[in-house]
PDB file of N, CA and C in Angstrom:
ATOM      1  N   UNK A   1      74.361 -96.056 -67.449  1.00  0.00           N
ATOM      2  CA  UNK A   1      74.396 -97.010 -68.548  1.00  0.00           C
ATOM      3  C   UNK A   1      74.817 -96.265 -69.819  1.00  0.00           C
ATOM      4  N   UNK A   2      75.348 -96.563 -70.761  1.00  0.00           N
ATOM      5  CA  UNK A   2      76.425 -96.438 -71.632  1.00  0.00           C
ATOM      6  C   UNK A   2      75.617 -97.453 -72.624  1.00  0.00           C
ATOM      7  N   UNK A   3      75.575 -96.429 -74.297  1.00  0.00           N
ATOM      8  CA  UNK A   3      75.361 -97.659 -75.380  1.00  0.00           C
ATOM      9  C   UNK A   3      76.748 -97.450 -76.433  1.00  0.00           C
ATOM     10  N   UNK A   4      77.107 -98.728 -76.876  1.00  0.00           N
ATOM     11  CA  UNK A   4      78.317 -98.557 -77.750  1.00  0.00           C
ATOM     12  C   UNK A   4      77.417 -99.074 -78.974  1.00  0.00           C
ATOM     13  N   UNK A   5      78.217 -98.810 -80.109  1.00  0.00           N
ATOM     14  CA  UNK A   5      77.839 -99.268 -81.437  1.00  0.00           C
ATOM     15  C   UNK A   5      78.906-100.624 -81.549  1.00  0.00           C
ATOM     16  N   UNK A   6      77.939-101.865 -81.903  1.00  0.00           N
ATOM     17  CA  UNK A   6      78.735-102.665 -82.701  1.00  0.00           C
ATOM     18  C   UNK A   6      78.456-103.190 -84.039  1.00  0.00           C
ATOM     19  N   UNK A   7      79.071-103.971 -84.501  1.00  0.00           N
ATOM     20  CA  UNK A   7      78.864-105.088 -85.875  1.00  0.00           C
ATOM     21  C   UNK A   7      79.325-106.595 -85.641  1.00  0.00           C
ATOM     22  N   UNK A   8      78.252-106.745 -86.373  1.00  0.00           N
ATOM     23  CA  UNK A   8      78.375-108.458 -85.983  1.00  0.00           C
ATOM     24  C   UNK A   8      77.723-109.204 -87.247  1.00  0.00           C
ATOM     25  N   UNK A   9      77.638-110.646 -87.423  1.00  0.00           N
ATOM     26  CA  UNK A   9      77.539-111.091 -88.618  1.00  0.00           C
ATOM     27  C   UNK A   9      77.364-112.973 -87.762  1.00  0.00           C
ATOM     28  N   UNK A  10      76.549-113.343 -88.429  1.00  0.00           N
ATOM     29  CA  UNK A  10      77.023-115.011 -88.959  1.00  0.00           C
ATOM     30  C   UNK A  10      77.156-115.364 -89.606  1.00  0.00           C
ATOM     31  N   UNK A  11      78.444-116.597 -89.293  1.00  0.00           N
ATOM     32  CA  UNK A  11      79.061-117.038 -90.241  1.00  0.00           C
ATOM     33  C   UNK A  11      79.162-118.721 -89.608  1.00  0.00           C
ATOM     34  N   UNK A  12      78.314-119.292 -90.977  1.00  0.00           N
ATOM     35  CA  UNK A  12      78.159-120.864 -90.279  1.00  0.00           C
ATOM     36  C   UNK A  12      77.101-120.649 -89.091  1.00  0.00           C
ATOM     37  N   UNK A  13      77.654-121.772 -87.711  1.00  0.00           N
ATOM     38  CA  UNK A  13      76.889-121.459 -86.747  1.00  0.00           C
ATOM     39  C   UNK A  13      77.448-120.896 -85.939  1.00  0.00           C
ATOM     40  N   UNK A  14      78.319-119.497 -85.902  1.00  0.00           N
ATOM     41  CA  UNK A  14      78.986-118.667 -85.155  1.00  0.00           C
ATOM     42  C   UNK A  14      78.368-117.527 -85.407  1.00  0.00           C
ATOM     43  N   UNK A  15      78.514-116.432 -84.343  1.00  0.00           N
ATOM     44  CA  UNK A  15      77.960-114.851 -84.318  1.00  0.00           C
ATOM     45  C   UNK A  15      79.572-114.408 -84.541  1.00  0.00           C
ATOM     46  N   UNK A  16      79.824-113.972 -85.085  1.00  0.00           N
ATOM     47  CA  UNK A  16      80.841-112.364 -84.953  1.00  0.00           C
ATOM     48  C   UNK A  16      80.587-111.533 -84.516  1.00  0.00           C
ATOM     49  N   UNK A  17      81.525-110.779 -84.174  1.00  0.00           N
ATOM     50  CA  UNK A  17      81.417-109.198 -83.922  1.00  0.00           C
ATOM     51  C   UNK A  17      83.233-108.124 -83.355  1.00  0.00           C
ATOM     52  N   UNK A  18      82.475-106.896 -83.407  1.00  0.00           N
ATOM     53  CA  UNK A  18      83.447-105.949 -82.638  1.00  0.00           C
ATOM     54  C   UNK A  18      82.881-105.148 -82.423  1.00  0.00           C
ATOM     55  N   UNK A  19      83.600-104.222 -81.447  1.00  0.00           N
ATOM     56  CA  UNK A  19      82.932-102.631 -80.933  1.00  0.00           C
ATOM     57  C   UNK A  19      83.331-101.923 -82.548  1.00  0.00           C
ATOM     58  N   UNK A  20      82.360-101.310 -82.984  1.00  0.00           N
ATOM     59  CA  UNK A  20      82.736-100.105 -83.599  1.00  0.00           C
ATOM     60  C   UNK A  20      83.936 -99.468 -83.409  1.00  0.00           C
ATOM     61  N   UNK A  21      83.706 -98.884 -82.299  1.00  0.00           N
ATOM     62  CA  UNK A  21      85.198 -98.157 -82.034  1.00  0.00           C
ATOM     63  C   UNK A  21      86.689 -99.009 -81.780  1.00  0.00           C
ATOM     64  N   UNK A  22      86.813-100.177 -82.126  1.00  0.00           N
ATOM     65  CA  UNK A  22      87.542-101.093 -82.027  1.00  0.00           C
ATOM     66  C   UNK A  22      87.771-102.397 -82.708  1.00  0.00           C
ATOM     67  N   UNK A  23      87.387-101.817 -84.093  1.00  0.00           N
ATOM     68  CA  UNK A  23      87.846-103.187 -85.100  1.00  0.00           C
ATOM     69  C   UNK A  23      88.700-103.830 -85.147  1.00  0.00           C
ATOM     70  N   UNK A  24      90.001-103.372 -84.412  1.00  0.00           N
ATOM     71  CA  UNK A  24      90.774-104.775 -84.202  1.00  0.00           C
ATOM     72  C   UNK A  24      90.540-106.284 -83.526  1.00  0.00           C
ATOM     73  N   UNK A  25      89.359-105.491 -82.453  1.00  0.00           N
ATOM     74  CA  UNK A  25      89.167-106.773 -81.167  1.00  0.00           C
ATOM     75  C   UNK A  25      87.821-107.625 -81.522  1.00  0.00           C
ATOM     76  N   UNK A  26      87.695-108.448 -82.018  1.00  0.00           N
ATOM     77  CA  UNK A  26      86.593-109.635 -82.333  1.00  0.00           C
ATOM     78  C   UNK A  26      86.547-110.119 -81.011  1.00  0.00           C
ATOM     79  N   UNK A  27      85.172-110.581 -81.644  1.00  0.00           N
ATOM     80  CA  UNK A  27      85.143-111.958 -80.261  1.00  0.00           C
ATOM     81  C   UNK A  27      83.831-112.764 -81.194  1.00  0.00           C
ATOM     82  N   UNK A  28      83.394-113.859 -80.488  1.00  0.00           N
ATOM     83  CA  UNK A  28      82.531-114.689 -80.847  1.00  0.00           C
ATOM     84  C   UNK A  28      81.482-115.335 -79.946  1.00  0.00           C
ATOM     85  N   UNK A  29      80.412-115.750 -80.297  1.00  0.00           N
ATOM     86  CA  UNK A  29      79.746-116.186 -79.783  1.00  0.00           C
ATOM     87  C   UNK A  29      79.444-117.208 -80.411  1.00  0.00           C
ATOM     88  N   UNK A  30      78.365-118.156 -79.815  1.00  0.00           N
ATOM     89  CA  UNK A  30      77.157-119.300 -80.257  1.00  0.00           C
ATOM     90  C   UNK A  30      75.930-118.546 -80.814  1.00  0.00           C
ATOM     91  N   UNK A  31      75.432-117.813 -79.980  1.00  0.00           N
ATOM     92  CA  UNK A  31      74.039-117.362 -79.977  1.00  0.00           C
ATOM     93  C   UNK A  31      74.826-115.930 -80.081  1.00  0.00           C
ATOM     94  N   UNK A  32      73.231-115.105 -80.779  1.00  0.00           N
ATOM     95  CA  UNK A  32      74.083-113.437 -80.488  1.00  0.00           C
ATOM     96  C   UNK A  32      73.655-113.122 -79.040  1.00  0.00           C
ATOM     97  N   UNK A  33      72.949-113.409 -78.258  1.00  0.00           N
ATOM     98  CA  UNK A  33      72.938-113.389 -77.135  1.00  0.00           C
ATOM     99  C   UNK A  33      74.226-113.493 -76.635  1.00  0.00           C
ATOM    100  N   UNK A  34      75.152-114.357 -76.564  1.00  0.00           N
ATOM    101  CA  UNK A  34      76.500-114.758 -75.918  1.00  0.00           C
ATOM    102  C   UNK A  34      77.025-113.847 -76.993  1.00  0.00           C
ATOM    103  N   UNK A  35      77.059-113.681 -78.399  1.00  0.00           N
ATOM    104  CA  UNK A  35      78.576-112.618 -78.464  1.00  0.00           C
ATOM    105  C   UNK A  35      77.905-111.472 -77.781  1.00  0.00           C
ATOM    106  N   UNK A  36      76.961-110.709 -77.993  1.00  0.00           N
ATOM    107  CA  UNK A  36      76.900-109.265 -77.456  1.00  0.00           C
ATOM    108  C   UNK A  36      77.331-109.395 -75.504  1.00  0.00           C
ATOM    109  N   UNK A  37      77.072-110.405 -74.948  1.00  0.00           N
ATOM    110  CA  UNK A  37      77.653-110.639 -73.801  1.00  0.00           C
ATOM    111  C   UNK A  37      79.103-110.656 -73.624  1.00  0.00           C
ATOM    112  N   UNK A  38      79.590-111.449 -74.619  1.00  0.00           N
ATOM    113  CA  UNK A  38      81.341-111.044 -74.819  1.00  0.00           C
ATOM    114  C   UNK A  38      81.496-109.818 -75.329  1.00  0.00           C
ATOM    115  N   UNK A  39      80.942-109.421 -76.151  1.00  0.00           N
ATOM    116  CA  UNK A  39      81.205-107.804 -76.628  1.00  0.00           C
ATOM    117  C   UNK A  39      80.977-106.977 -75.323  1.00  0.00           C
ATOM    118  N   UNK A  40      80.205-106.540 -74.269  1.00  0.00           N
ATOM    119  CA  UNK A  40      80.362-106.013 -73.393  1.00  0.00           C
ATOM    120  C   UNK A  40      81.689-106.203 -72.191  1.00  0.00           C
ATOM    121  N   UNK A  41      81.734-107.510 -72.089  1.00  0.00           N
ATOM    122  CA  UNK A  41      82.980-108.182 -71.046  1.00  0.00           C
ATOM    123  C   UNK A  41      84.343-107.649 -72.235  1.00  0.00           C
ATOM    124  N   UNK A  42      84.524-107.633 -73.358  1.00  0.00           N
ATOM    125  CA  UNK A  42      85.061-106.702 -74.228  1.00  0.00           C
ATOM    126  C   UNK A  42      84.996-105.649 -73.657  1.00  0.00           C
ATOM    127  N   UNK A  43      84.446-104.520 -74.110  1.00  0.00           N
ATOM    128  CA  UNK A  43      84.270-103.282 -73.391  1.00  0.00           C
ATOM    129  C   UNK A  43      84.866-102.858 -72.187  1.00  0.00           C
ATOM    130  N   UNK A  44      84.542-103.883 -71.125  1.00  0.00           N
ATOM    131  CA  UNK A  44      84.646-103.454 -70.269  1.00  0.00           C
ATOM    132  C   UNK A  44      86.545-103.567 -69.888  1.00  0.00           C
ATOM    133  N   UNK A  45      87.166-104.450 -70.701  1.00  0.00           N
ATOM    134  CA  UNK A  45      88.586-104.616 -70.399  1.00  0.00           C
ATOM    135  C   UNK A  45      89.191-103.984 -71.134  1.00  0.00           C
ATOM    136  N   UNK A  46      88.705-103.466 -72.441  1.00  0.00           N
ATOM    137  CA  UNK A  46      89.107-102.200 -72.990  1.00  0.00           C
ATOM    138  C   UNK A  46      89.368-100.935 -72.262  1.00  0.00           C
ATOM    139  N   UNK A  47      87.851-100.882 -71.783  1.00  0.00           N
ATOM    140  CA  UNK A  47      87.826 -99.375 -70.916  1.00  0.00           C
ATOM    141  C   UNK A  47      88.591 -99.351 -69.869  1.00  0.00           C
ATOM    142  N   UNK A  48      88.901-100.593 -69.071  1.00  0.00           N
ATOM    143  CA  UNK A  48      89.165-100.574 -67.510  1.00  0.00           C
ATOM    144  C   UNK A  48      90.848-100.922 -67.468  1.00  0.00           C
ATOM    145  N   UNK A  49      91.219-100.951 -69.162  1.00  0.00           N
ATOM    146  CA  UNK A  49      92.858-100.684 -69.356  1.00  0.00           C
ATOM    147  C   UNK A  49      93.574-102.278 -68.967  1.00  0.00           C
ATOM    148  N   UNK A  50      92.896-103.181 -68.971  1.00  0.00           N
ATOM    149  CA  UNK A  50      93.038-104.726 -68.916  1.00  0.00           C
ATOM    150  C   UNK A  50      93.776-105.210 -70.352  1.00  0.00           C
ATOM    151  N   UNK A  51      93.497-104.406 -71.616  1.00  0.00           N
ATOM    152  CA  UNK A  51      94.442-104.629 -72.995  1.00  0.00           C
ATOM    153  C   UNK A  51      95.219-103.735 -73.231  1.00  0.00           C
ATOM    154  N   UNK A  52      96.330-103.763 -73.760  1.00  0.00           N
ATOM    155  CA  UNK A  52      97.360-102.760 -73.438  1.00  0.00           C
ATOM    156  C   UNK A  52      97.432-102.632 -74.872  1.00  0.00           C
ATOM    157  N   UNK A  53      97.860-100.999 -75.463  1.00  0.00           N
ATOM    158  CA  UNK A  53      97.873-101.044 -76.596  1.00  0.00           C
ATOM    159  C   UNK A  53      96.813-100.919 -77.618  1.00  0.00           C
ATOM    160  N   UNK A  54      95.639-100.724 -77.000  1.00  0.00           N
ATOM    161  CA  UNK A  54      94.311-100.522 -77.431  1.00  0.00           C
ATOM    162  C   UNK A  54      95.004 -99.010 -79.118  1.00  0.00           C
ATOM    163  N   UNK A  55      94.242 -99.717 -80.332  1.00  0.00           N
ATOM    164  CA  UNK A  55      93.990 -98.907 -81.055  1.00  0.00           C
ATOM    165  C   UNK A  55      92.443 -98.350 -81.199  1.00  0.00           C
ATOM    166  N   UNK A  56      91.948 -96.989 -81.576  1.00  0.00           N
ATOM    167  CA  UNK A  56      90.500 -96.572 -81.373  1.00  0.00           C
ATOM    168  C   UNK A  56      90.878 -96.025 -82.761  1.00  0.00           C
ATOM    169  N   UNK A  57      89.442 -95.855 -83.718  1.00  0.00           N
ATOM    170  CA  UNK A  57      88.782 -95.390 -84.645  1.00  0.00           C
ATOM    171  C   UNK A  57      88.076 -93.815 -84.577  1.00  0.00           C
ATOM    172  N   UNK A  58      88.700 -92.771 -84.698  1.00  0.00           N
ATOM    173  CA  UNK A  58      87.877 -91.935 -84.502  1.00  0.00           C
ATOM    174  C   UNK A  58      87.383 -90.887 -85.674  1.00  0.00           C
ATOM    175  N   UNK A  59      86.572 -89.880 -86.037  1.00  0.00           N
ATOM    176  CA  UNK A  59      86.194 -89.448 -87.104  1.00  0.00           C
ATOM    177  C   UNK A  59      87.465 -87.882 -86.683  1.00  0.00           C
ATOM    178  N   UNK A  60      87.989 -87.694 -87.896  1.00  0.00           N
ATOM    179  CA  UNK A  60      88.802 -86.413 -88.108  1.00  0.00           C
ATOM    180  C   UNK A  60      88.629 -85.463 -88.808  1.00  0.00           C
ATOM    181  N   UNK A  61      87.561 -84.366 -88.132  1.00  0.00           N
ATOM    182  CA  UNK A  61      86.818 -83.124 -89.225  1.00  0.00           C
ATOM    183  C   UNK A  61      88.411 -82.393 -89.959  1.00  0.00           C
ATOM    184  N   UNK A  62      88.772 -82.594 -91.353  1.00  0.00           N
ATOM    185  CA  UNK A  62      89.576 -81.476 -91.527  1.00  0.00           C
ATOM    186  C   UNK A  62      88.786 -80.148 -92.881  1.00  0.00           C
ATOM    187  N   UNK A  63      89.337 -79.353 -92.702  1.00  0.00           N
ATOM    188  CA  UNK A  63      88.981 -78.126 -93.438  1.00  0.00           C
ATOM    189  C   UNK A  63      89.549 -77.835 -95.025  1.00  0.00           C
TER     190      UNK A  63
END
């Protein structure tokens, strides 16, 4: 098992959200129950190369 970081928000009677590491890709829910359920089914088509073109966020130590 694997934990990702996300963010999420309501707005009206909708949940938002995205992976952290993937602020381009939203999704939504009703309940946050159902988005964090789409946020994983997210995840998982991210990781398993199902979106093509995936941009990632990463931190860049420079000196």
């Amino acid at each position: 098992m694997q934990a990702v970081n996300i963010v999420y928000w309501q707005e009206g009677d909708d949940w938002l959200g995205y992976l952290q590491d993937y602020p381009d890709y939203w999704t939504q829910g009703e309940t946050l129950d159902e988005l964090k359920e789409l946020l994983k089914e997210l995840y998982h088509d991210i990781t398993d190369g199902h979106i093509p073109g995936i941009r990632k966020v990463e931190e860049l130590v420079v000196a």
